[in-house]
C-alpha atoms as a PDB file:
ATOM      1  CA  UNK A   1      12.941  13.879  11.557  1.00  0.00           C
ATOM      2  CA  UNK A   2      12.798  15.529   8.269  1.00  0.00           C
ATOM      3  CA  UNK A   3      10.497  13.977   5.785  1.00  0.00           C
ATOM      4  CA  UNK A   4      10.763  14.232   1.712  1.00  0.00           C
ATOM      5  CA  UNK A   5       8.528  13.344  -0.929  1.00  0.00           C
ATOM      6  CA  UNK A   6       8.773  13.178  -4.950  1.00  0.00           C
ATOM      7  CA  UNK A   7       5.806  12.268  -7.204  1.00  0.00           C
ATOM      8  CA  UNK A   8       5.988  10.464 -10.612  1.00  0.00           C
ATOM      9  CA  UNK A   9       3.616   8.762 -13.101  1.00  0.00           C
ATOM     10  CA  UNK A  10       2.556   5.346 -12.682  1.00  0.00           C
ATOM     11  CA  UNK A  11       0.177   3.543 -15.649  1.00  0.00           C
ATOM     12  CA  UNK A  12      -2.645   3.746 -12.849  1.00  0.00           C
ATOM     13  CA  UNK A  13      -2.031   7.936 -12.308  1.00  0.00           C
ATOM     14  CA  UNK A  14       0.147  10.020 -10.510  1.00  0.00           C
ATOM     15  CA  UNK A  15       1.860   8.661  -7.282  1.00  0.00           C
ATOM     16  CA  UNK A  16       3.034  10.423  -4.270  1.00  0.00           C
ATOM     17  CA  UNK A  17       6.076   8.864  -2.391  1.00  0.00           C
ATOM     18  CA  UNK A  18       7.245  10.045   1.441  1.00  0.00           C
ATOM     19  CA  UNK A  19      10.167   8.855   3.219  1.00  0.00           C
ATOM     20  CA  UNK A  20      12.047   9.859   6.216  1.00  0.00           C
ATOM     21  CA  UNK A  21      15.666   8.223   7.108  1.00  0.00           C
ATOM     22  CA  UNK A  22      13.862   5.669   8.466  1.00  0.00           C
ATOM     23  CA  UNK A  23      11.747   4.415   5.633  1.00  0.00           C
ATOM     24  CA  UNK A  24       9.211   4.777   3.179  1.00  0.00           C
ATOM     25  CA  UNK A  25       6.051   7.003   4.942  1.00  0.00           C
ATOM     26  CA  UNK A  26       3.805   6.459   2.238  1.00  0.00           C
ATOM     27  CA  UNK A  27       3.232   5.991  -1.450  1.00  0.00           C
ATOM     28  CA  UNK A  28      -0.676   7.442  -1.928  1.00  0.00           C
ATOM     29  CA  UNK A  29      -2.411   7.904  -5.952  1.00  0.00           C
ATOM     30  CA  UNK A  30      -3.489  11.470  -6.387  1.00  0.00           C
ATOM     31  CA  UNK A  31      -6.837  11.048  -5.655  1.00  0.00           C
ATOM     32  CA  UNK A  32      -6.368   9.393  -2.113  1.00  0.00           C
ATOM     33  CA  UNK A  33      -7.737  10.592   0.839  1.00  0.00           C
ATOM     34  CA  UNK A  34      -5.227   9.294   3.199  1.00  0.00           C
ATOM     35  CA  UNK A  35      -2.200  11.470   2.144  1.00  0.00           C
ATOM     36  CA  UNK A  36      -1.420  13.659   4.596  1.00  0.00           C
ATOM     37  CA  UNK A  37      -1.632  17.880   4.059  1.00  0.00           C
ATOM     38  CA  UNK A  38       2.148  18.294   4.807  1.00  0.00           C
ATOM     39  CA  UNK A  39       4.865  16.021   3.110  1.00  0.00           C
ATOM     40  CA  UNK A  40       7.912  17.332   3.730  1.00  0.00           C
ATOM     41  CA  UNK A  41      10.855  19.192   1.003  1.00  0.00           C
ATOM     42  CA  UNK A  42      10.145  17.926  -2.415  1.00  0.00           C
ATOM     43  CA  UNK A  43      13.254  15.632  -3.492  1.00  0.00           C
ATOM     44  CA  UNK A  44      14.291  13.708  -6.677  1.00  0.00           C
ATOM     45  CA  UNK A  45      17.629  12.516  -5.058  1.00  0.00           C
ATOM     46  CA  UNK A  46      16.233  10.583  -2.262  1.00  0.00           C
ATOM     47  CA  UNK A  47      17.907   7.186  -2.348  1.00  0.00           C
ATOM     48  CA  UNK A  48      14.727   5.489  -0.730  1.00  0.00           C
ATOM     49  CA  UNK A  49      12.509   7.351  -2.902  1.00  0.00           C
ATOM     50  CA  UNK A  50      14.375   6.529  -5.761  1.00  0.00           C
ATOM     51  CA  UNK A  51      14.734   2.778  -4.925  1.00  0.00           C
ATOM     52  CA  UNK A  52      10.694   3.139  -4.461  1.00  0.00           C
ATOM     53  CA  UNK A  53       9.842   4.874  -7.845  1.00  0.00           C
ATOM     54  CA  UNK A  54      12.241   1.766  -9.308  1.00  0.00           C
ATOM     55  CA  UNK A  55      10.673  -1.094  -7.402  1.00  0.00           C
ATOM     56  CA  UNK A  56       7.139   0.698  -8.812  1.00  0.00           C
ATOM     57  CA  UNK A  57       7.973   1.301 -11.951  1.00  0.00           C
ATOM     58  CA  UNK A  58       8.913  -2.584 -12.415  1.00  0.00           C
ATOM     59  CA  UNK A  59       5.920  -3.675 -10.331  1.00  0.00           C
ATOM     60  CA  UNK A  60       3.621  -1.930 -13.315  1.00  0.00           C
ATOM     61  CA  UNK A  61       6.009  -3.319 -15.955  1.00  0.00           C
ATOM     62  CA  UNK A  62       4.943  -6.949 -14.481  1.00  0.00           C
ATOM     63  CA  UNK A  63       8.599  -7.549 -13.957  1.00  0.00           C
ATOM     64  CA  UNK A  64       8.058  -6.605 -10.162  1.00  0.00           C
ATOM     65  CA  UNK A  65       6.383  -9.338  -7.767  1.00  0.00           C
ATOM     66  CA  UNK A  66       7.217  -8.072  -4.223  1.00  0.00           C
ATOM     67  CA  UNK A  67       9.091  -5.308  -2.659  1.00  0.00           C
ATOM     68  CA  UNK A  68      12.059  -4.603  -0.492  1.00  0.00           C
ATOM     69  CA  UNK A  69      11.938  -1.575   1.010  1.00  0.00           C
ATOM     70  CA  UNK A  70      12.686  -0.075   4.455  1.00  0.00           C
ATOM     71  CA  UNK A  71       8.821   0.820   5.648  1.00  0.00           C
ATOM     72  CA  UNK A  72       8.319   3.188   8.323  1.00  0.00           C
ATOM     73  CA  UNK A  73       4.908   3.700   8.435  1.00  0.00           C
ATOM     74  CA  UNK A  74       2.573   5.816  11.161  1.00  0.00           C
ATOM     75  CA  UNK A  75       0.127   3.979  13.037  1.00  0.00           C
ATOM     76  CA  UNK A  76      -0.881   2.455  16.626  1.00  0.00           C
ATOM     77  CA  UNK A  77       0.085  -1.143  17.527  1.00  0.00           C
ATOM     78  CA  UNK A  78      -3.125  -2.488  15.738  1.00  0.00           C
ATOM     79  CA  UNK A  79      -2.632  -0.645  12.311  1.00  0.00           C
ATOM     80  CA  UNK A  80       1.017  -1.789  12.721  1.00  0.00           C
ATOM     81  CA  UNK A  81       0.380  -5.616  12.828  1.00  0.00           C
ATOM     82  CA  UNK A  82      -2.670  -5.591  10.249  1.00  0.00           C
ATOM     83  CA  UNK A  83       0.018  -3.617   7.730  1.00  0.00           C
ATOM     84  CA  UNK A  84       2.308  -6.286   8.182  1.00  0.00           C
ATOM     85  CA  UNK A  85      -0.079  -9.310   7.826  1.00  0.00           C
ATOM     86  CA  UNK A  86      -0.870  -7.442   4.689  1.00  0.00           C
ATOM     87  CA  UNK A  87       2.986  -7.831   3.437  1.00  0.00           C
ATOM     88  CA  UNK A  88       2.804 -11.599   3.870  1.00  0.00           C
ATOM     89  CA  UNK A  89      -0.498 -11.661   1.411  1.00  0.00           C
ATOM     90  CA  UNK A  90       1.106 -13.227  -2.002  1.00  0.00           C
ATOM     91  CA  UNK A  91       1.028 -11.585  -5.149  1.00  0.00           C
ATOM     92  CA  UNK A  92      -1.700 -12.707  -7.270  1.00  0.00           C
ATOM     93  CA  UNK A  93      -4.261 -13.912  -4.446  1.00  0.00           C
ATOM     94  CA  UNK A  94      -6.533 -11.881  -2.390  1.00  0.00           C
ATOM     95  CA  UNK A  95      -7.645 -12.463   1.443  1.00  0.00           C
ATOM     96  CA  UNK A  96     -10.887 -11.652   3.202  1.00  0.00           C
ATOM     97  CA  UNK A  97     -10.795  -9.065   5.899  1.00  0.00           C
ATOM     98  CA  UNK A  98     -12.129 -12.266   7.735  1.00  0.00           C
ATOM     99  CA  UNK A  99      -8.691 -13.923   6.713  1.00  0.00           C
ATOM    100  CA  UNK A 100      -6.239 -10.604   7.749  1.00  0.00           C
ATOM    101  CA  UNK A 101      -8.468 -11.214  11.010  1.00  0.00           C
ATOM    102  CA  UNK A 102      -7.230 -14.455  11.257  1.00  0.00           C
ATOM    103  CA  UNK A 103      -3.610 -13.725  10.452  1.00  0.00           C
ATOM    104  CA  UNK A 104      -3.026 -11.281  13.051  1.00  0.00           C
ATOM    105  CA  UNK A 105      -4.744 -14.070  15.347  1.00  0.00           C
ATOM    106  CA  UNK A 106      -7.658 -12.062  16.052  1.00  0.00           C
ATOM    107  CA  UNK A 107     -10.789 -13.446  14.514  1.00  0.00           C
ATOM    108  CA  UNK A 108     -13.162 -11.066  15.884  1.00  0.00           C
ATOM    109  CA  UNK A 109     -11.725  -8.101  15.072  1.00  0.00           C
ATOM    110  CA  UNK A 110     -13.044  -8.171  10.926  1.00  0.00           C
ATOM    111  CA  UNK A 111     -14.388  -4.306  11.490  1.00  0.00           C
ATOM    112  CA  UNK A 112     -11.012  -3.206  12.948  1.00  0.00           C
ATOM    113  CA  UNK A 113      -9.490  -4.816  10.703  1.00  0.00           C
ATOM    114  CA  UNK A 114     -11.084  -3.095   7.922  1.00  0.00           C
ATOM    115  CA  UNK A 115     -10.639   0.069   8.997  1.00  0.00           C
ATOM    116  CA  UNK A 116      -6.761  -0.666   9.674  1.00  0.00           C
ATOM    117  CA  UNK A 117      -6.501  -1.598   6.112  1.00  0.00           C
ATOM    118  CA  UNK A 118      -8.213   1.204   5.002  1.00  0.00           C
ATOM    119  CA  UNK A 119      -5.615   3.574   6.554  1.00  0.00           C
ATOM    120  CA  UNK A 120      -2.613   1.981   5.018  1.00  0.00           C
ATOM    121  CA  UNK A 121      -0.699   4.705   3.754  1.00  0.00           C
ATOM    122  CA  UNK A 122       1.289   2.693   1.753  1.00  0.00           C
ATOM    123  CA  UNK A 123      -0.271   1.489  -1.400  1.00  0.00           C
ATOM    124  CA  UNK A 124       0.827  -1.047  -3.312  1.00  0.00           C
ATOM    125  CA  UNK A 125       3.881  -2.023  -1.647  1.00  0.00           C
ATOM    126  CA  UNK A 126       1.813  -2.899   1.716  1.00  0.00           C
ATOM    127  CA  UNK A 127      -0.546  -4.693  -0.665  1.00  0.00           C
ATOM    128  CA  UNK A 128      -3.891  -3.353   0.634  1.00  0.00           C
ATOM    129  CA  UNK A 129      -5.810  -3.641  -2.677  1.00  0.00           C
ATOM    130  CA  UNK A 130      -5.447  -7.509  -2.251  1.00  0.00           C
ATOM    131  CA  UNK A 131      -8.116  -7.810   0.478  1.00  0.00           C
ATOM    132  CA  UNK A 132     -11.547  -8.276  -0.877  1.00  0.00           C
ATOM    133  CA  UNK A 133     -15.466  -8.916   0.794  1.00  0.00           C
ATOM    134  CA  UNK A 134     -16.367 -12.293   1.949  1.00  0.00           C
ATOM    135  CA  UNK A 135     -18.559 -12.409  -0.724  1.00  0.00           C
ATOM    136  CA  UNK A 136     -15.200 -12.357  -2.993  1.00  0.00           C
ATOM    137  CA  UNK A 137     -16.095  -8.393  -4.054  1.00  0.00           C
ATOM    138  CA  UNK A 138     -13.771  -5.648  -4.564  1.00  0.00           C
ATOM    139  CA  UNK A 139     -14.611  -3.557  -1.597  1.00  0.00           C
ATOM    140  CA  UNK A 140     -13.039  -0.067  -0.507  1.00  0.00           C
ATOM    141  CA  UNK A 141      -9.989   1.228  -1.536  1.00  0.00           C
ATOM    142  CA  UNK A 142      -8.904   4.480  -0.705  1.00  0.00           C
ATOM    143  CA  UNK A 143      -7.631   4.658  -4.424  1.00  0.00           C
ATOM    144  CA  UNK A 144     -10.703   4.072  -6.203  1.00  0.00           C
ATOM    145  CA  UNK A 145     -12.243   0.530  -6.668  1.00  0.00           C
ATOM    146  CA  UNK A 146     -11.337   0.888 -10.527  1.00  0.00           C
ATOM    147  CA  UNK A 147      -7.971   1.199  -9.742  1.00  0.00           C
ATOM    148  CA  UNK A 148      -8.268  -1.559  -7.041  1.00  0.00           C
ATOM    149  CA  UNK A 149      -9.474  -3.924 -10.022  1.00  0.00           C
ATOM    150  CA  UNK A 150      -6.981  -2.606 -12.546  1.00  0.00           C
ATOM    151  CA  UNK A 151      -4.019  -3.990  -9.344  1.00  0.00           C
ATOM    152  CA  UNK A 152      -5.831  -7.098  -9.230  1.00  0.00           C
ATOM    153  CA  UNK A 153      -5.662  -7.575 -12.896  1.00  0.00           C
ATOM    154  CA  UNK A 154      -2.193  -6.682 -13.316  1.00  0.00           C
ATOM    155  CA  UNK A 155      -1.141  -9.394 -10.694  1.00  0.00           C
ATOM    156  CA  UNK A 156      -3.059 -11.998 -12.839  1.00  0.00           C
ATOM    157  CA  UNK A 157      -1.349 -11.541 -15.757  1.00  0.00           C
ATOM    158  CA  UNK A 158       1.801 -13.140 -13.928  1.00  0.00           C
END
């Protein structure tokens, strides 16, 4: 299946979007380390892409407080379910890795967990940056931790 990609600017840096006819693949900030090496034709007329960049672009504006896109991410089973408890995490609050444990009905698997959110390839939409320490500290994110607090403090401002 042929995948395409566009980038554009966001108020947080550059962003890298990748669909296939499926769904959105992944939407990754220039510096992230999860973006794959090979993305596909370069394509500004991508009608997922596009509805991506829009849904984005309001999401910085603050007009923007969930998504709807089609989502076809890569991962096993486990990544799969942890990306989509992630979905169901409501703007403006942040869970524990202990609490995406919980969601996904496994309370013992905090470590896996972690690592499942930290291979999200979808940032921002699958709302990965909302997950925070026990301790309630900004933890990982395969963005940067400055732009996982700059996130955060757009979705207070609602």
């Amino acid at each position: 299946m042929n995948t395409r990609y566009v980038t554009f600017d966001t108020a947080l840096g550059k962003m890298t979007l990748q669909s296939n006819d499926l769904g959105l693949l992944g939407a990754w900030f220039e510096t992230q380390t999860t973006q794959p090496k090979e993305l596909g034709e370069y394509c500004e007329t991508d009608p997922i892409l596009n509805n991506a960049i829009k849904q984005l672009q309001e999401y910085f504006s603050g007009s923007r407080t969930d998504f709807s896109l089609p989502l076809a991410a890569k991962g096993t089973a486990f990544q799969q379910k942890v990306w989509q408890a992630l979905t169901t995490i409501p703007y403006g609050e942040t869970w524990s890795y202990q609490d995406l444990a919980d969601a996904i009905k496994n309370p013992k698997a905090v470590r896996a967990v972690g690592l499942a959110n930290g291979k999200n390839p979808i940032s921002v939409i699958v709302p990965c940056h909302r997950v925070i320490g026990k301790n309630g500290k900004l933890t990982g994110y395969a963005g940067g931790v400055e732009r996982k607090a700059k996130l955060l403090d757009l979705e207070k401002m609602e």
